[in-house]
PDB file of N, CA and C in Angstrom:
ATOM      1  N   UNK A   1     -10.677   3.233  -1.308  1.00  0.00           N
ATOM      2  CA  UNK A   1      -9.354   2.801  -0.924  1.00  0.00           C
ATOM      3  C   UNK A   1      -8.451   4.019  -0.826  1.00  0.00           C
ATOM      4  N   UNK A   2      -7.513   4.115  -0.052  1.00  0.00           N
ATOM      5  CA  UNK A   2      -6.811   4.990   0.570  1.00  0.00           C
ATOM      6  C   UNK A   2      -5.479   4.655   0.186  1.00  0.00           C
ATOM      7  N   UNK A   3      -4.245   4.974  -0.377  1.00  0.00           N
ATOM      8  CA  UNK A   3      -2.711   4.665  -0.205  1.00  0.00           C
ATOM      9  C   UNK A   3      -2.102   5.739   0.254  1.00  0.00           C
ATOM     10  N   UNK A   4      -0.980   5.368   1.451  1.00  0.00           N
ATOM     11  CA  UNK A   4      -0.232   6.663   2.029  1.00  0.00           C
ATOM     12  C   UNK A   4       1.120   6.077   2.091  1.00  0.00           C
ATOM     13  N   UNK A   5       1.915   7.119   2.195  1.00  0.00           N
ATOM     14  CA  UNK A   5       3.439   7.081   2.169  1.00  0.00           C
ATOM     15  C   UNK A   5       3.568   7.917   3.521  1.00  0.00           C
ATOM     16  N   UNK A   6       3.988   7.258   5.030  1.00  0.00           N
ATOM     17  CA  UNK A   6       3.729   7.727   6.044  1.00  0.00           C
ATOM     18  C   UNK A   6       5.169   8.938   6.198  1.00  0.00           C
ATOM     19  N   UNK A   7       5.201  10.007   6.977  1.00  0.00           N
ATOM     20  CA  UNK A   7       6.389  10.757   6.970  1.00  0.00           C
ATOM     21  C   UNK A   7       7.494  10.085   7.359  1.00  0.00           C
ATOM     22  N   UNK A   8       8.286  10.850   8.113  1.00  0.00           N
ATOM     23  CA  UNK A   8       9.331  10.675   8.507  1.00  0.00           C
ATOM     24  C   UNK A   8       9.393   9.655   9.234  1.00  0.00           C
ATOM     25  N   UNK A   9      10.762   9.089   9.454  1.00  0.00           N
ATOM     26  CA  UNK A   9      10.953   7.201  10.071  1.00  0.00           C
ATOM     27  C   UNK A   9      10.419   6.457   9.994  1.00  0.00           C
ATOM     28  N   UNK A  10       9.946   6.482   8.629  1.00  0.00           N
ATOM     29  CA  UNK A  10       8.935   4.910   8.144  1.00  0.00           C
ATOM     30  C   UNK A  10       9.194   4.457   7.238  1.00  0.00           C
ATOM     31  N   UNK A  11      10.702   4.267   6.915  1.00  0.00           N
ATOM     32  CA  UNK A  11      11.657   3.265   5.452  1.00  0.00           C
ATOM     33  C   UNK A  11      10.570   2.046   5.411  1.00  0.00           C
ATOM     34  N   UNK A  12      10.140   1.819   4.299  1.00  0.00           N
ATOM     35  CA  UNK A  12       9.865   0.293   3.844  1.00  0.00           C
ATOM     36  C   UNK A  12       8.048   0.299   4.062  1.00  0.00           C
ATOM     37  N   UNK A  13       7.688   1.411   4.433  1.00  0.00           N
ATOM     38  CA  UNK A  13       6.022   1.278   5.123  1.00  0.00           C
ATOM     39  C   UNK A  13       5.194   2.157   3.991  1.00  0.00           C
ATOM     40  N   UNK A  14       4.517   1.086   3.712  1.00  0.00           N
ATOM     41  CA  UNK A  14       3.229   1.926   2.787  1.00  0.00           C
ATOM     42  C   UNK A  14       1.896   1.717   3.663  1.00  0.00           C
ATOM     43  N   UNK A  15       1.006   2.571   3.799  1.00  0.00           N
ATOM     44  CA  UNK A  15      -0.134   2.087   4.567  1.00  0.00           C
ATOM     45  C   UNK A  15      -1.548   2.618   3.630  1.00  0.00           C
ATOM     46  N   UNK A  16      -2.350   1.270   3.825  1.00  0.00           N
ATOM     47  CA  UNK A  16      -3.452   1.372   3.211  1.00  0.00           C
ATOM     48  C   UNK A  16      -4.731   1.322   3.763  1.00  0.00           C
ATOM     49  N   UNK A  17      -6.009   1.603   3.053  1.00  0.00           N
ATOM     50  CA  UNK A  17      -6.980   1.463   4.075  1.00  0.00           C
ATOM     51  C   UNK A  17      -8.288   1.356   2.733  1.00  0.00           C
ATOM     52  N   UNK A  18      -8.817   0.161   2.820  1.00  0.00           N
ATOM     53  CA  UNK A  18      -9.675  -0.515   2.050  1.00  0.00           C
ATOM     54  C   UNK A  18     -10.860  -1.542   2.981  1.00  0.00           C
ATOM     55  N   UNK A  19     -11.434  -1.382   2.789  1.00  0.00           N
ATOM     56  CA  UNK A  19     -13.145  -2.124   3.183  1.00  0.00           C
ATOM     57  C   UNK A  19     -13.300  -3.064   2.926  1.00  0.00           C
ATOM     58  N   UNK A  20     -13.517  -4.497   3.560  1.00  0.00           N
ATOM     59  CA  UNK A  20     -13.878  -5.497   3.067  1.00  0.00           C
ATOM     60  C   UNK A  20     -14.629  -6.366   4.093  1.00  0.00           C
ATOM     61  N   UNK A  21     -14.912  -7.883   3.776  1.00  0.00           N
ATOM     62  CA  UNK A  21     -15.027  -8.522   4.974  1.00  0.00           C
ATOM     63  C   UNK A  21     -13.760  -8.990   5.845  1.00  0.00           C
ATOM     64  N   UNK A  22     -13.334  -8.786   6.634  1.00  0.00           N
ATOM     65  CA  UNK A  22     -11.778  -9.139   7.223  1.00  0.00           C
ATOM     66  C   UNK A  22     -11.257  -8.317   7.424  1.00  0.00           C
ATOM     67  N   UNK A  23     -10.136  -8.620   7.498  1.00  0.00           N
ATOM     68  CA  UNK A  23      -8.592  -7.487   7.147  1.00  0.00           C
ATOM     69  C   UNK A  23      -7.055  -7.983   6.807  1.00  0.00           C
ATOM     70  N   UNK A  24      -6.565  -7.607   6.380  1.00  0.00           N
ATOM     71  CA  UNK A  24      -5.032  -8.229   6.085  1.00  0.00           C
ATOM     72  C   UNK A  24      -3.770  -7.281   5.812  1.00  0.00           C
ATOM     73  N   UNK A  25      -2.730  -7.859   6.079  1.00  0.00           N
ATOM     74  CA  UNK A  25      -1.894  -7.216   5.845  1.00  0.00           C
ATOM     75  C   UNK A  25      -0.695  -7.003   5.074  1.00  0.00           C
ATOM     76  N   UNK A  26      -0.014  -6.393   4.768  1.00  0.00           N
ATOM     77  CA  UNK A  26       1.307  -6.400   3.515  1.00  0.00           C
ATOM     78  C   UNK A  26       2.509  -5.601   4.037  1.00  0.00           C
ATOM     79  N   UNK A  27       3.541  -6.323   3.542  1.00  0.00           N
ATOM     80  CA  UNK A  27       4.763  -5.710   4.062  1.00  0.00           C
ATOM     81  C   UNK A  27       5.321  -5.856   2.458  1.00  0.00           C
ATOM     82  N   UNK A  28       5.813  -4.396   1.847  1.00  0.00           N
ATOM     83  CA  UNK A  28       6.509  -4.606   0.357  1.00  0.00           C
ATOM     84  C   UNK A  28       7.717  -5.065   0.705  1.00  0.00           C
ATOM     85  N   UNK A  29       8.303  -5.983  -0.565  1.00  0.00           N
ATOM     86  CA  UNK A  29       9.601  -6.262  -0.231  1.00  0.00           C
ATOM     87  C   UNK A  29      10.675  -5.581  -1.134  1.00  0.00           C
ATOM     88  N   UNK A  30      10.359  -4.301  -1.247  1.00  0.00           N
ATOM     89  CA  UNK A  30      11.430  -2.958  -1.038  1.00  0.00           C
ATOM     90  C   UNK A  30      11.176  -1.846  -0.375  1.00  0.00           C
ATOM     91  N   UNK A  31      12.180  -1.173  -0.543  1.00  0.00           N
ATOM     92  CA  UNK A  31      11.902   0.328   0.353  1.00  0.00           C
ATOM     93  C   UNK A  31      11.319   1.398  -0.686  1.00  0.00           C
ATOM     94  N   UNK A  32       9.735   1.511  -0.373  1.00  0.00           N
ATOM     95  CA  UNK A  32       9.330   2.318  -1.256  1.00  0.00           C
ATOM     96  C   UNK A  32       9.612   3.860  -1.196  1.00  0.00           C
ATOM     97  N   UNK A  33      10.788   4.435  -0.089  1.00  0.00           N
ATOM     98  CA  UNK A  33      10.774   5.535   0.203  1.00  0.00           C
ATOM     99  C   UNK A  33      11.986   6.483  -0.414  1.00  0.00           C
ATOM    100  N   UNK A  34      13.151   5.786  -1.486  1.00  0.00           N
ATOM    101  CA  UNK A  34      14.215   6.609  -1.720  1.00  0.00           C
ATOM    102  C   UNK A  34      13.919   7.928  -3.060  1.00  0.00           C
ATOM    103  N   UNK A  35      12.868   7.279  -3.773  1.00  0.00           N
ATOM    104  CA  UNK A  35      12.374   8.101  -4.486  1.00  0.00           C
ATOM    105  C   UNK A  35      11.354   8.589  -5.003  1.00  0.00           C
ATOM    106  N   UNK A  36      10.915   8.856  -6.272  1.00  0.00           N
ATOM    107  CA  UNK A  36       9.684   9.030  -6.799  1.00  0.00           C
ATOM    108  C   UNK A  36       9.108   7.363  -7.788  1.00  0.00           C
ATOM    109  N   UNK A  37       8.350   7.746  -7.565  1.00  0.00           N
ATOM    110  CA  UNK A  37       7.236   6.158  -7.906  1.00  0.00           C
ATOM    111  C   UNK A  37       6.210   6.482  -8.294  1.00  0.00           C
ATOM    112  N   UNK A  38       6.060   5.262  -9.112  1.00  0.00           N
ATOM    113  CA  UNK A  38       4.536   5.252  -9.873  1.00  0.00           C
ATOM    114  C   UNK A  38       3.938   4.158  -9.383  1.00  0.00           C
ATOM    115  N   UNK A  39       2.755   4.102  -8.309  1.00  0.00           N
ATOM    116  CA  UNK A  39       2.526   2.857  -7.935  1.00  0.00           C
ATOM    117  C   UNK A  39       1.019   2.309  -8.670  1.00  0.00           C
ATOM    118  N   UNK A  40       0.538   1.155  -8.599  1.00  0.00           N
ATOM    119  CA  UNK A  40      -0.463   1.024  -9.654  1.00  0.00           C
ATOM    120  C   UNK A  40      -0.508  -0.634  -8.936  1.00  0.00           C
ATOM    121  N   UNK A  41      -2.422  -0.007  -8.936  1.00  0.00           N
ATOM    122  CA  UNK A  41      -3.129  -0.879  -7.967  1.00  0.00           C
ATOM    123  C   UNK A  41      -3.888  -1.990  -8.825  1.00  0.00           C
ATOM    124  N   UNK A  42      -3.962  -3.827  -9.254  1.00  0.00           N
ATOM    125  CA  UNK A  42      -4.553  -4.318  -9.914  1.00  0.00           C
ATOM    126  C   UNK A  42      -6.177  -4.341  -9.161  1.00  0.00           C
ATOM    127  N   UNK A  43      -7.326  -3.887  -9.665  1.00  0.00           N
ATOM    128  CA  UNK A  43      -8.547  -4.598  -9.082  1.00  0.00           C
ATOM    129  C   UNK A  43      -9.353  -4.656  -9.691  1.00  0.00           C
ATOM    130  N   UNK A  44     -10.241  -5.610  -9.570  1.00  0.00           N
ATOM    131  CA  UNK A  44     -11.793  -5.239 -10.458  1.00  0.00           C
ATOM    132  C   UNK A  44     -12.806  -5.529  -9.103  1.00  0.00           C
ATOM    133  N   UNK A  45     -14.252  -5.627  -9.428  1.00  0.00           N
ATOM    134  CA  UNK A  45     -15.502  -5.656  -8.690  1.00  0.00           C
ATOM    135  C   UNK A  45     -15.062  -6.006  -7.229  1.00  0.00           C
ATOM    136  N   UNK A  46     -14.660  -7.588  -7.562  1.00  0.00           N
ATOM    137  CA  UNK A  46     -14.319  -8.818  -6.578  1.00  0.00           C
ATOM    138  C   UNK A  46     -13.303  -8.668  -5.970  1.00  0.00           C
ATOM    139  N   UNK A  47     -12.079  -8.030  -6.043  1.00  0.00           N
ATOM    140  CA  UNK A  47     -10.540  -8.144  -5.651  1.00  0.00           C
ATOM    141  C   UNK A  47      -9.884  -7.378  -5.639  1.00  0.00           C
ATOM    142  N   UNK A  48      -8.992  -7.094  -4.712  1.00  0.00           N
ATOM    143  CA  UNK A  48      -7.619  -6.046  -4.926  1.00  0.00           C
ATOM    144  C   UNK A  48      -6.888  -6.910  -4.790  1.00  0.00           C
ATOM    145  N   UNK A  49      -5.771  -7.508  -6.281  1.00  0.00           N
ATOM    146  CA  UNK A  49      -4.575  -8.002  -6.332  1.00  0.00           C
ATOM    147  C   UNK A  49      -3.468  -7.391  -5.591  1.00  0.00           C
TER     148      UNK A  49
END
């Protein structure tokens, strides 16, 4: 699994990139871009919460 914080003119966009059967998508509902962050991913075997 991959997490990125894309550069410049991308308020509110986190982009990820994880393997599975499918695909899906997420829009956070804040702007992860005004500062510094600790972000923290739930998963085990079966799942990314």
């Amino acid at each position: 699994m991959r997490l990125m914080l894309p550069g410049s003119n991308s308020t509110g966009r986190v982009v990820t990139t994880f393997y599975e059967r499918g695909s899906r998508g997420f829009k956070p509902w804040f702007d992860p871009t005004p500062g510094f962050h600790s972000y923290k991913i739930l998963w085990n075997t079966h799942q990314i919460a």
